[in-house]
Protein backbone atom coordinates (compact mmCIF):
# COMPACT_ATOMS: atom_id res chain seq x y z
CA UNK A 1 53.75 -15.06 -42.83
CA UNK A 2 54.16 -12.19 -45.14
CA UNK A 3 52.27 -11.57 -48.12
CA UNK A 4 55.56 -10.71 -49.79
CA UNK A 5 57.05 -14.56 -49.27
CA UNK A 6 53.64 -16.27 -50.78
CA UNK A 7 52.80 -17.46 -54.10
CA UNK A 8 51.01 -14.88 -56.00
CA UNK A 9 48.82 -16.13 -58.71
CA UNK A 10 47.17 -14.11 -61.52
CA UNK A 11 44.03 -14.56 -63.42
CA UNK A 12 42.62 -12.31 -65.99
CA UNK A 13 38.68 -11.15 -67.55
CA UNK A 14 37.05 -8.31 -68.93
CA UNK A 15 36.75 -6.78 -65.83
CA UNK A 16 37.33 -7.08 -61.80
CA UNK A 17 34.08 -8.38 -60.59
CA UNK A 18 34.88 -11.43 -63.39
CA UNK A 19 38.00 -11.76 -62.02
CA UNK A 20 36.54 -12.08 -58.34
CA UNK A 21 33.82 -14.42 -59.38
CA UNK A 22 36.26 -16.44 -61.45
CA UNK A 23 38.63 -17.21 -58.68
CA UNK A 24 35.55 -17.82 -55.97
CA UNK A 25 34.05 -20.79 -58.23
CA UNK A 26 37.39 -22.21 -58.29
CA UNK A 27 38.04 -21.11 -54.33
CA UNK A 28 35.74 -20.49 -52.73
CA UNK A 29 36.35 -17.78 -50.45
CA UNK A 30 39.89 -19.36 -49.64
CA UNK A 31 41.63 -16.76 -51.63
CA UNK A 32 43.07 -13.17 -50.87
CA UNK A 33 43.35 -10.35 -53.12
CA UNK A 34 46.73 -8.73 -54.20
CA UNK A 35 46.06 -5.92 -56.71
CA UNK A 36 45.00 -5.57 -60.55
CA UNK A 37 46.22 -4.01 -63.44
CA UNK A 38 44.95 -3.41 -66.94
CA UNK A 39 45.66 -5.38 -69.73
CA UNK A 40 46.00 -6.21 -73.53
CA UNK A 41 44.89 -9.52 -73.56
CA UNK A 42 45.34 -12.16 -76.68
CA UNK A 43 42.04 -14.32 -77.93
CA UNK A 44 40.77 -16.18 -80.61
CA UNK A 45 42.12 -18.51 -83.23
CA UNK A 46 45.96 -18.58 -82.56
CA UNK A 47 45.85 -15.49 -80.30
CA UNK A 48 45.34 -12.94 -83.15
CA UNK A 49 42.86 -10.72 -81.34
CA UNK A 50 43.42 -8.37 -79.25
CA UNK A 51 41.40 -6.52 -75.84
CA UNK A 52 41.67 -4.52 -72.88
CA UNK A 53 40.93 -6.73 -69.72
CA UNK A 54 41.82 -6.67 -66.34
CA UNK A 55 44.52 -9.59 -64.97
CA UNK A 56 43.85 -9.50 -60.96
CA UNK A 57 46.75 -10.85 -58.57
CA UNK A 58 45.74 -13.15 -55.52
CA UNK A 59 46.96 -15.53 -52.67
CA UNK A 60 45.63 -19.23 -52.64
CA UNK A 61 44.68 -19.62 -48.47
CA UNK A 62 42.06 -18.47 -46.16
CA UNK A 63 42.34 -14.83 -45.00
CA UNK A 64 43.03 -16.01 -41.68
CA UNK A 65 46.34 -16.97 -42.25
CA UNK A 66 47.16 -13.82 -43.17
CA UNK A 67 46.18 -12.52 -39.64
CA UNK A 68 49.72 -12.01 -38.56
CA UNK A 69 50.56 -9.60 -41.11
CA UNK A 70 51.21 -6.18 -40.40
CA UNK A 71 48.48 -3.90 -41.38
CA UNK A 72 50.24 -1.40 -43.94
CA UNK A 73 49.47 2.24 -43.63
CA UNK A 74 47.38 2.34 -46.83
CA UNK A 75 45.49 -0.87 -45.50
CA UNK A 76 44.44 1.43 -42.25
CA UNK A 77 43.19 4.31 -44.45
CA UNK A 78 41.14 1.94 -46.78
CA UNK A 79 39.55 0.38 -43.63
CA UNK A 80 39.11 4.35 -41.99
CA UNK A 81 37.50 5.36 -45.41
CA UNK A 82 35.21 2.96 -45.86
CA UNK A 83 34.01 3.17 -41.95
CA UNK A 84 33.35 6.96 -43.02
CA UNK A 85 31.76 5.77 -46.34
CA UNK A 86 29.12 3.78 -44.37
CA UNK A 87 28.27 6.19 -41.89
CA UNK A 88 27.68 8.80 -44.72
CA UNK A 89 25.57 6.64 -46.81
CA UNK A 90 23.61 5.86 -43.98
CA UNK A 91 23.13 9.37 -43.49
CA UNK A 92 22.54 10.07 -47.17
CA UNK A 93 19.89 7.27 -47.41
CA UNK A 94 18.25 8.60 -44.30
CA UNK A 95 17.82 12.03 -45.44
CA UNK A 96 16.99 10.73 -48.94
CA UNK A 97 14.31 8.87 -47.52
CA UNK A 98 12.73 11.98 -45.70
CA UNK A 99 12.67 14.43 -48.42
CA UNK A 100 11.18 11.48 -50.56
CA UNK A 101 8.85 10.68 -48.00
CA UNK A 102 7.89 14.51 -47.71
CA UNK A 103 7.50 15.00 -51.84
CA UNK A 104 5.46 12.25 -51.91
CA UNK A 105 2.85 13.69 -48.96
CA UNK A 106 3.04 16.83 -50.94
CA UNK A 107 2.44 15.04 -54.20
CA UNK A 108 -0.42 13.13 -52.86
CA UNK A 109 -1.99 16.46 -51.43
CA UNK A 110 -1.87 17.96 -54.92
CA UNK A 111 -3.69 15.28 -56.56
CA UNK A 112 -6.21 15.25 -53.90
CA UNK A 113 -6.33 19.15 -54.30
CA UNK A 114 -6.85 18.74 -58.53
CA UNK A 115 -9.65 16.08 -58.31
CA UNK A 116 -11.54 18.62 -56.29
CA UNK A 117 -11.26 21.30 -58.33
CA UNK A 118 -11.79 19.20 -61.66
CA UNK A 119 -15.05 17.78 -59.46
CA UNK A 120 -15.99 21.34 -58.35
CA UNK A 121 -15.92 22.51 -61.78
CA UNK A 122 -19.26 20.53 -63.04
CA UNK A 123 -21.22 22.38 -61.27
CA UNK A 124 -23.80 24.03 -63.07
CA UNK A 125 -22.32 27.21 -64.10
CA UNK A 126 -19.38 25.57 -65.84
CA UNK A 127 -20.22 24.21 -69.44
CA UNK A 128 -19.89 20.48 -69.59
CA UNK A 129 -17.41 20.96 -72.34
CA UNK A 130 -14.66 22.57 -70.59
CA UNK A 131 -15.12 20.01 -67.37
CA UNK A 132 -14.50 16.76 -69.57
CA UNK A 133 -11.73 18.24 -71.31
CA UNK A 134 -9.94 19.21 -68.10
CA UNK A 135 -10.29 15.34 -66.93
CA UNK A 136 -8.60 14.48 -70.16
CA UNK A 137 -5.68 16.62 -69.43
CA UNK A 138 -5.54 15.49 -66.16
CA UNK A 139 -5.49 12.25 -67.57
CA UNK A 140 -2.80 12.44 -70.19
CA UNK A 141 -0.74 14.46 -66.84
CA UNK A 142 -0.75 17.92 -67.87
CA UNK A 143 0.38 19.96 -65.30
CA UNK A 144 -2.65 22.28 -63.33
CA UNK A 145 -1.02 25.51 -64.83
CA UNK A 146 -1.59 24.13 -68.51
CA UNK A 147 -4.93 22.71 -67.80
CA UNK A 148 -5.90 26.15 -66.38
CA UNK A 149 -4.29 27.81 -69.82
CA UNK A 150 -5.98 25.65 -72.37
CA UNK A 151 -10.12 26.23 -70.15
CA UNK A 152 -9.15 30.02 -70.10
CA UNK A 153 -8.43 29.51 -74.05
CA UNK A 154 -11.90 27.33 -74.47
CA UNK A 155 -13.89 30.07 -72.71
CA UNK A 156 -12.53 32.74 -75.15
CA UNK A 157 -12.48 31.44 -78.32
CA UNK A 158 -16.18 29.42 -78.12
CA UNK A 159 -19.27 31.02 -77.67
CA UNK A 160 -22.37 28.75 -75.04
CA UNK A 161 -23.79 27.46 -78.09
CA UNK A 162 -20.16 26.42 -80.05
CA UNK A 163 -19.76 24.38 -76.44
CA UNK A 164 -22.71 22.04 -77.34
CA UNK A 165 -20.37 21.06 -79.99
CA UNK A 166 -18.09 18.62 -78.18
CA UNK A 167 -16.01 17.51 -81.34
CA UNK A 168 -14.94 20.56 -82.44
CA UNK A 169 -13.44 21.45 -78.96
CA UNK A 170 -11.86 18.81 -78.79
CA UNK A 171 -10.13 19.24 -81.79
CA UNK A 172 -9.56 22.42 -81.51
CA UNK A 173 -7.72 21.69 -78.13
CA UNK A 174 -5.77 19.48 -79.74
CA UNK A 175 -4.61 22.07 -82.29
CA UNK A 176 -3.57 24.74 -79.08
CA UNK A 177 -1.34 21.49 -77.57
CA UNK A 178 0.26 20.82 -81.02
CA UNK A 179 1.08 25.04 -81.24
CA UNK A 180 2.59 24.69 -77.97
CA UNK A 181 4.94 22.51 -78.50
CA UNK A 182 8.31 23.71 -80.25
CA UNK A 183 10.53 21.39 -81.77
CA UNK A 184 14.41 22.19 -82.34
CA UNK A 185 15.44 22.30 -85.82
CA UNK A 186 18.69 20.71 -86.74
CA UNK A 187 21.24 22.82 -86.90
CA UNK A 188 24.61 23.02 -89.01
CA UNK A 189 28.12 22.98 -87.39
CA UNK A 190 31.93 23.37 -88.42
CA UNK A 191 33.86 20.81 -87.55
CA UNK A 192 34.36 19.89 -84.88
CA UNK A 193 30.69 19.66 -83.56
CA UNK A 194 30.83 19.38 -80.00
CA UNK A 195 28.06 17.32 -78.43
CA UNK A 196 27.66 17.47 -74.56
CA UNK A 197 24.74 15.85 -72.69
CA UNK A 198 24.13 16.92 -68.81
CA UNK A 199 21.26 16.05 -66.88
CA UNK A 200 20.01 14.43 -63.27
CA UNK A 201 21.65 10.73 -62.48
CA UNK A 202 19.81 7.31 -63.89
CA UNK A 203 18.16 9.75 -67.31
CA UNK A 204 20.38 7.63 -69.38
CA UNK A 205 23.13 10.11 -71.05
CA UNK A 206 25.87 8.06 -71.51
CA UNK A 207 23.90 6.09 -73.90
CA UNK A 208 21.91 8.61 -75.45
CA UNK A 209 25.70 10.53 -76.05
CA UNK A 210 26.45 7.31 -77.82
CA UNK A 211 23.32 7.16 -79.82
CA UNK A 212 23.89 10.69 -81.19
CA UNK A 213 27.19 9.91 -82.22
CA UNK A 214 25.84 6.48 -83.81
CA UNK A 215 23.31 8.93 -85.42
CA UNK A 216 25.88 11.14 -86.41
CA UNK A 217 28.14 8.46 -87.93
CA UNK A 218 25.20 7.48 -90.54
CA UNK A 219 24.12 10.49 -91.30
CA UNK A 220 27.93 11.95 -92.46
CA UNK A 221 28.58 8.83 -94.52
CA UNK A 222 24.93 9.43 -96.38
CA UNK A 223 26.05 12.78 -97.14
CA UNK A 224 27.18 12.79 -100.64
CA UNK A 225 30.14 15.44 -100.16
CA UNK A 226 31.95 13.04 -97.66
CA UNK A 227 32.04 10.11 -100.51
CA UNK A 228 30.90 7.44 -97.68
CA UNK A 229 34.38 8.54 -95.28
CA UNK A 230 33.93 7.74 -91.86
CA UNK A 231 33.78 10.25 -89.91
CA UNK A 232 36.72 11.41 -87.19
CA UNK A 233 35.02 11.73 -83.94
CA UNK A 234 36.17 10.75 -79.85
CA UNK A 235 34.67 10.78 -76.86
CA UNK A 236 35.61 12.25 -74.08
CA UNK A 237 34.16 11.70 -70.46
CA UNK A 238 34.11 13.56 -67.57
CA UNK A 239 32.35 11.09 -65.25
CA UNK A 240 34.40 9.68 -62.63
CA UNK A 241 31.54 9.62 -59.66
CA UNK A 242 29.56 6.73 -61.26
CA UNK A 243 31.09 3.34 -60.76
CA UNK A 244 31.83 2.02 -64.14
CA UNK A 245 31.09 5.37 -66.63
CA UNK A 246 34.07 4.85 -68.38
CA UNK A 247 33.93 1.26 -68.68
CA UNK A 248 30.64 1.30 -70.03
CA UNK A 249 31.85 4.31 -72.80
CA UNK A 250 35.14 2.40 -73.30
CA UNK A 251 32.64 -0.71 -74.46
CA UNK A 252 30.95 1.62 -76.69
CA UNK A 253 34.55 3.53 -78.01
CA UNK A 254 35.71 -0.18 -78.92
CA UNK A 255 32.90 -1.73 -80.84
CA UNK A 256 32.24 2.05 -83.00
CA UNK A 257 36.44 1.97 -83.07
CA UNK A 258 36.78 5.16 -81.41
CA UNK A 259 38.99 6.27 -78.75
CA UNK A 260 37.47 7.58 -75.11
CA UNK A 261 39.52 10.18 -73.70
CA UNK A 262 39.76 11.25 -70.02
CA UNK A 263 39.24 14.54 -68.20
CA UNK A 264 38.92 15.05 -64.66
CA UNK A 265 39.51 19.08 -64.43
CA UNK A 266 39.17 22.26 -66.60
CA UNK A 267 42.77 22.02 -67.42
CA UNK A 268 42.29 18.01 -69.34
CA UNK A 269 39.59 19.40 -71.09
CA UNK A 270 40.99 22.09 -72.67
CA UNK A 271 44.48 20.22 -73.50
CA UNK A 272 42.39 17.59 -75.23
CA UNK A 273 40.35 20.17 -77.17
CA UNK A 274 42.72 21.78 -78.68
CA UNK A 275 44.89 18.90 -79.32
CA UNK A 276 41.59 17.04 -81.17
CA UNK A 277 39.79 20.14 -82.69
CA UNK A 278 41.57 20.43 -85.83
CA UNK A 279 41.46 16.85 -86.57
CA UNK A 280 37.79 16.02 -85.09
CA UNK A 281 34.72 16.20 -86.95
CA UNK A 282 32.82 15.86 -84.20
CA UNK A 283 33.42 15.35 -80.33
CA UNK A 284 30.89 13.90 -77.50
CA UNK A 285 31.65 15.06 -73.92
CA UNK A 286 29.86 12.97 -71.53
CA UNK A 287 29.28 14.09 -67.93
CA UNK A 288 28.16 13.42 -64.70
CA UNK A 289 25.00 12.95 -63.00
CA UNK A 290 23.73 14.39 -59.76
CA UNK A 291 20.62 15.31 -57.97
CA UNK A 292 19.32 18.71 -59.60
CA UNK A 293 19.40 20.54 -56.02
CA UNK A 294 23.05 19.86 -55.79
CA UNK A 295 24.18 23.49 -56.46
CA UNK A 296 28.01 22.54 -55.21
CA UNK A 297 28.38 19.85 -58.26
CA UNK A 298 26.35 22.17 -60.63
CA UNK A 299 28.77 24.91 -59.91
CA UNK A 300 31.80 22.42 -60.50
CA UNK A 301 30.93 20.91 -64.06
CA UNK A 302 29.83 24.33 -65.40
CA UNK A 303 33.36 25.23 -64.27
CA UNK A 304 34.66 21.93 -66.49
CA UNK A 305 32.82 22.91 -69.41
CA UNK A 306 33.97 26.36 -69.83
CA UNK A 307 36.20 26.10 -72.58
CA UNK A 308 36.34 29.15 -74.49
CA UNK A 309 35.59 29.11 -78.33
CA UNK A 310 34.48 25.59 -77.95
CA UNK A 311 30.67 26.39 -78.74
CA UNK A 312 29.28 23.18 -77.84
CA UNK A 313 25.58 21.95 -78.65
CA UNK A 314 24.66 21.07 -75.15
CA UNK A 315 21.40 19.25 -74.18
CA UNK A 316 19.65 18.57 -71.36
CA UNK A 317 18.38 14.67 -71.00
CA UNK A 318 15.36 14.42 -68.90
CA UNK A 319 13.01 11.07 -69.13
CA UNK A 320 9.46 10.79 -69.82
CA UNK A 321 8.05 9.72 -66.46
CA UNK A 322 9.47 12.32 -64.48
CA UNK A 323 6.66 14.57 -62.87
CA UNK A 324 5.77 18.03 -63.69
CA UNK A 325 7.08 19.36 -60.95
CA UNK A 326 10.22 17.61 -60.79
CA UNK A 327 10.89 18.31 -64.54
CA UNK A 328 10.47 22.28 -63.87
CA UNK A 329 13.18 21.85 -61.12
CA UNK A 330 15.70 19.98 -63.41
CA UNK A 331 15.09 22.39 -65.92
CA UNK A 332 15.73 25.48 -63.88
CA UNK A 333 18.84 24.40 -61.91
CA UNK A 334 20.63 23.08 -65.12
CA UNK A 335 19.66 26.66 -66.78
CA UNK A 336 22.96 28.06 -66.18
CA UNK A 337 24.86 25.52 -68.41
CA UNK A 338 23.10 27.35 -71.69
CA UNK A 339 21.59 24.08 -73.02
CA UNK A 340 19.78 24.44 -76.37
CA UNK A 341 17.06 21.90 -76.51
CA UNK A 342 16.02 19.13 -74.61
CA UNK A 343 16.05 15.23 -75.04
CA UNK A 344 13.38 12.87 -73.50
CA UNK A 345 14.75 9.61 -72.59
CA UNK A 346 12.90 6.05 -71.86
CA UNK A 347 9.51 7.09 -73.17
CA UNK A 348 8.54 3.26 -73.38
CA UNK A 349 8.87 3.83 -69.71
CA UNK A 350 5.46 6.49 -69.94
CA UNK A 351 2.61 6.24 -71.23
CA UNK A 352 1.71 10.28 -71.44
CA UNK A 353 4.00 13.01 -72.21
CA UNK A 354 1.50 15.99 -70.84
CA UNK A 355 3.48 16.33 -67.83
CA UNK A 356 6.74 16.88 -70.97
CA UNK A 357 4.71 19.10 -72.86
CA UNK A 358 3.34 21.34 -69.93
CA UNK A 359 7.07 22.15 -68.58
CA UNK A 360 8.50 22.72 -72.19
CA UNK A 361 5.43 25.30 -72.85
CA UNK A 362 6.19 26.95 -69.45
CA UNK A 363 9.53 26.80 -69.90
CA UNK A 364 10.16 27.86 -73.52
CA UNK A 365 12.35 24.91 -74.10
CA UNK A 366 12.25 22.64 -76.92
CA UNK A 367 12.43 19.28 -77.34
CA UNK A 368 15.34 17.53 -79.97
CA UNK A 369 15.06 14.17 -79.37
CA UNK A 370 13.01 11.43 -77.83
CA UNK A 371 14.49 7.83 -76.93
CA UNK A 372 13.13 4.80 -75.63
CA UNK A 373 15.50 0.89 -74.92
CA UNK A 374 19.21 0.53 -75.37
CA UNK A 375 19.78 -0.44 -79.05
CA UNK A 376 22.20 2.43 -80.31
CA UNK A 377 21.58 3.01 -83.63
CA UNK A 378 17.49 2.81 -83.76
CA UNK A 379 16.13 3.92 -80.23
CA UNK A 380 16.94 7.53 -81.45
CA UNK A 381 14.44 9.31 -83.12
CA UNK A 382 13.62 13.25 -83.63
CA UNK A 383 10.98 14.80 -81.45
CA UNK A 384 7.82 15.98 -83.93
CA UNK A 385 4.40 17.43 -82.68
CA UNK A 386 2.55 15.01 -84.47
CA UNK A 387 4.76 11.93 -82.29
CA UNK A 388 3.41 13.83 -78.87
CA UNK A 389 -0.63 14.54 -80.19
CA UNK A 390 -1.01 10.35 -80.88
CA UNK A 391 0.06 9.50 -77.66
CA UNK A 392 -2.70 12.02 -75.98
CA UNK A 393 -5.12 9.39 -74.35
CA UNK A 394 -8.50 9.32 -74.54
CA UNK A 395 -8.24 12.49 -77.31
CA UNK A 396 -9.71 11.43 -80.80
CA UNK A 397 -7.15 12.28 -82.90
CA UNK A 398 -7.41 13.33 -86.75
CA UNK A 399 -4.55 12.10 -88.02
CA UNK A 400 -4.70 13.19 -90.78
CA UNK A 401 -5.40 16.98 -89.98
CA UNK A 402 -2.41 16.92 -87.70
CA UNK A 403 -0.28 15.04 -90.27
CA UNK A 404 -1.37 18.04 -92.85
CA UNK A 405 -0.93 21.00 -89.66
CA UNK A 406 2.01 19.72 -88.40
CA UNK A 407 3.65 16.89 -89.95
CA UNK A 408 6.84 18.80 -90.82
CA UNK A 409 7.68 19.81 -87.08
C-alpha cells in the first residue's frame, strides 16, 4: 500500500529524538517515520506561551507493511550515503585509533626518558636544590623545555652556598613562573565588538562564546553611561558539522532573548555583518571544531572569517588537561587565524596548569580567561598570575608576597 493512501499522524516536542521516543513508548517500534518540520508551538495556562519545537509526521503499522512500496529515488541515496558513512567512520576510527595508539607509545617513552634524566641529575655534581625543584615541576607538568629554563636560571642567579638555602629557591622560582606568565588586559572596542572563539572539537566554545556574552551583558548594564540599557548583541554560528550546534546556541539565544543567526559561507557572513553592525553592540561568531592537523578545514574557516573591516577579538579555547605537546600543536596550526589571547576551558577537569603555563611562555601567548562547569554567568573568570602560582603543587606559596608582586595581573 502506498504511504501516500495511509493515515499520517503528527506529534510534536522540543526536538526530534523527543518526538521518536514519544511515539516508541506509545508504539513501540510499530510506527514509521514521515518527515518533520519546525514549529511555533502554544503552552501554558490557556496557550499564551509561545516556542520553537519540532512536530514529526508518522504512520501507525509495522515497517513491514510498507515492504511493497516503491523505494523513491531520495530513499536509495539516503540508504547509498549512509553505507558510505559507515565505511568511512570505520576507517576514520581505525586510523584514529593508530595515531592515538602511536602518541601514546611516544608519550610513554618521554616520561620514561624525563624520570631518567630528573634521576640522573642527583648525582653528586648537581646541587640537591636544583634536583628537587625539577621533580616539582615535573610534578605540577611543566613541560622538559621549561624545567630545563628555570635549572639554567637557578644555576645563574645562586651561588653553592645560596643553594643550601632551600626556601629562598623556592621562592624565588616561584617569582620566575609568575614573570612568565602574561595575562591579556581588557581591551576597549566600538561597537560592534566582535567576539569569535575557534579552537580543537570537545574544548567547549559554544559555551564559553555564551559565557562571554553573559559576561558582557552585566558588565554594559553596570556601566553608568548605558543607564542599565540592555545591550544589542546576536549570535551568529557557523557550525553546521556538529550535530546539534545550533540547537544548543538557539537554547542559549532564547533564554538571554537574543536572536542566533546562520552562516554557512563567506558570502552569509558578510550580508549579516553589515546588515547588524550599525545596530549591534556586540556580536559572537561561533565556529566549528576540528582536529588541529586538519589543514583542509583550517584553510576553509579562515576563508569564512575574512570579513574585511570587521576587526574581531578572536580567541583561541584550549582546556586545561591537554598535554604540553598537544597544546603547542593547537597553538601553532590555529596561528594563522590572528587570535589575540587564549582561554583555558574545564580547569576543574586539571589539577596543574604547568603544562598551560610552559606552552604560553614558549609561545608568547597570553592567557584571557579561565573556565571551569557549565553555569553561564559564574564559571567565567579572568586569568591572573596569582590564580596559576596557588594551584602549583607541592610549592609553598607566600601568598601574600605574590598577592603584593602580582595581584593586579
Amino acid at each position: 500500500m502506498a504511504y501516500e493512501r495511509e493515515n499520517i499522524q503528527k506529534i510534536v516536542a522540543d526536538n526530534l529524538d523527543e518526538c521518536k521516543e514519544k511515539i516508541s513508548r506509545m508504539y513501540g517500534r510499530d510506527w514509521v517515520y514521515r518527515g518533520h518540520d519546525r514549529k511555533l508551538v502554544k503552552y501554558g495556562p490557556l496557550n499564551l506561551f509561545k516556542k520553537w519545537g519540532i512536530e514529526m509526521k508518522y504512520i501507525v503499522g509495522h515497517s513491514d507493511a510498507y515492504s511493497d512500496a516503491k523505494p523513491s529515488k531520495k530513499n536509495e541515496e539516503d540508504a547509498e550515503f549512509e553505507k558510505n558513512k559507515a565505511a568511512l567512520l570505520v576507517q576514520t576510527l581505525s586510523a584514529q585509533l593508530t595515531s592515538q595508539l602511536t602518541q601514546k607509545l611516544e608519550e610513554t617513552k618521554n616520561e620514561l626518558s624525563a624520570q631518567i634524566a630528573t634521576k640522573s641529575g642527583s648525582s653528586a655534581d648537581e646541587p640537591e636544590a636544583i634536583v628537587k625543584i625539577e621533580d616539582m615541576l615535573y610534578q605540577n607538568d611543566f613541560s622538559k623545555d621549561y624545567i630545563k629554563e628555570i635549572s639554567e636560571k637557578i644555576r645563574a642567579n645562586f651561588s653553592l652556598e645560596q643553594l643550601e638555602n632551600f626556601d629562598l629557591v623556592e621562592h624565588k622560582v616561584v617569582d620566575w613562573i609568575g614573570e612568565s606568565i602574561e595575562v591579556a588586559l581588557p581591551k576597549v572596542h566600538r561597537p560592534p565588538h566582535v567576539v569569535i572563539i575557534v579552537g580543537p572539537t570537545g574544548v567547549g566554545k559554544t559555551t564559553t562564546l555564551v559565557k562571554l556574552a553573559a559576561q558582557f551583558m552585566l558588565s554594559y548594564r553596570k556601566d553608568e553611561r548605558n543607564q542599565g540599557r540592555r545591550p544589542n548583541l546576536c549570535f551568529i554560528t557557523t557550525d553546521f558539522m556538529r550535530v546539534g550546534a545550533l540547537q544548543q546556541l538557539e537554547r542559549f539565544g532564547d533564554i538571554m532573548s537574543y536572536s542566533v543567526l546562520k552562516a554557512e559561507k563567506t558570502e552569509d557572513l558578510k550580508v549579516l555583518y553589515d546588515e547588524n553592525k550599525d545596530n549591534m553592540d556586540a556580536i559572537f561568531i561561533d565556529t566549528s571544531g576540528c582536529s588541529p592537523n586538519d589543514a583542509t578545514h583550517l584553510a576553509q574557516m579562515k576563508l569564512l572569517l575574512d570579513i574585511p573591516q570587521m576587526n574581531p577579538d578572536i580567541y583561541l579555547a584550549v582546556t586545561a588537561s591537554s598535554k604540553a605537546r598537544d597544546l603547542e600543536n593547537i597553538f601553532k596550526n590555529y596561528e594563522p587565524f590572528g587570535y589575540n589571547s587564549v582561554i583555558i576551558t574545564k580547569s576543574d577537569e586539571s589539577l596543574q596548569y604547568g603544562n598551560v603555563i610552559s606552552v604560553l611562555h614558549k609561545k608568547h601567548k597570553a592567557v584571557s580567561y579561565i573556565t571551569n562547569g557549565q553555569n553561564v554567568t559564574q564559571d567565567l573568570r579572568q586569568a591572573s598570575i596569582v590564580d596559576f602560582l596557588i594551584r602549583l603543587e607541592g610549592f609553598d606559596i607566600d601568598r601574600q608576597h605574590i598577592e603584593g608582586k602580582f595581584g593586579g595581573k
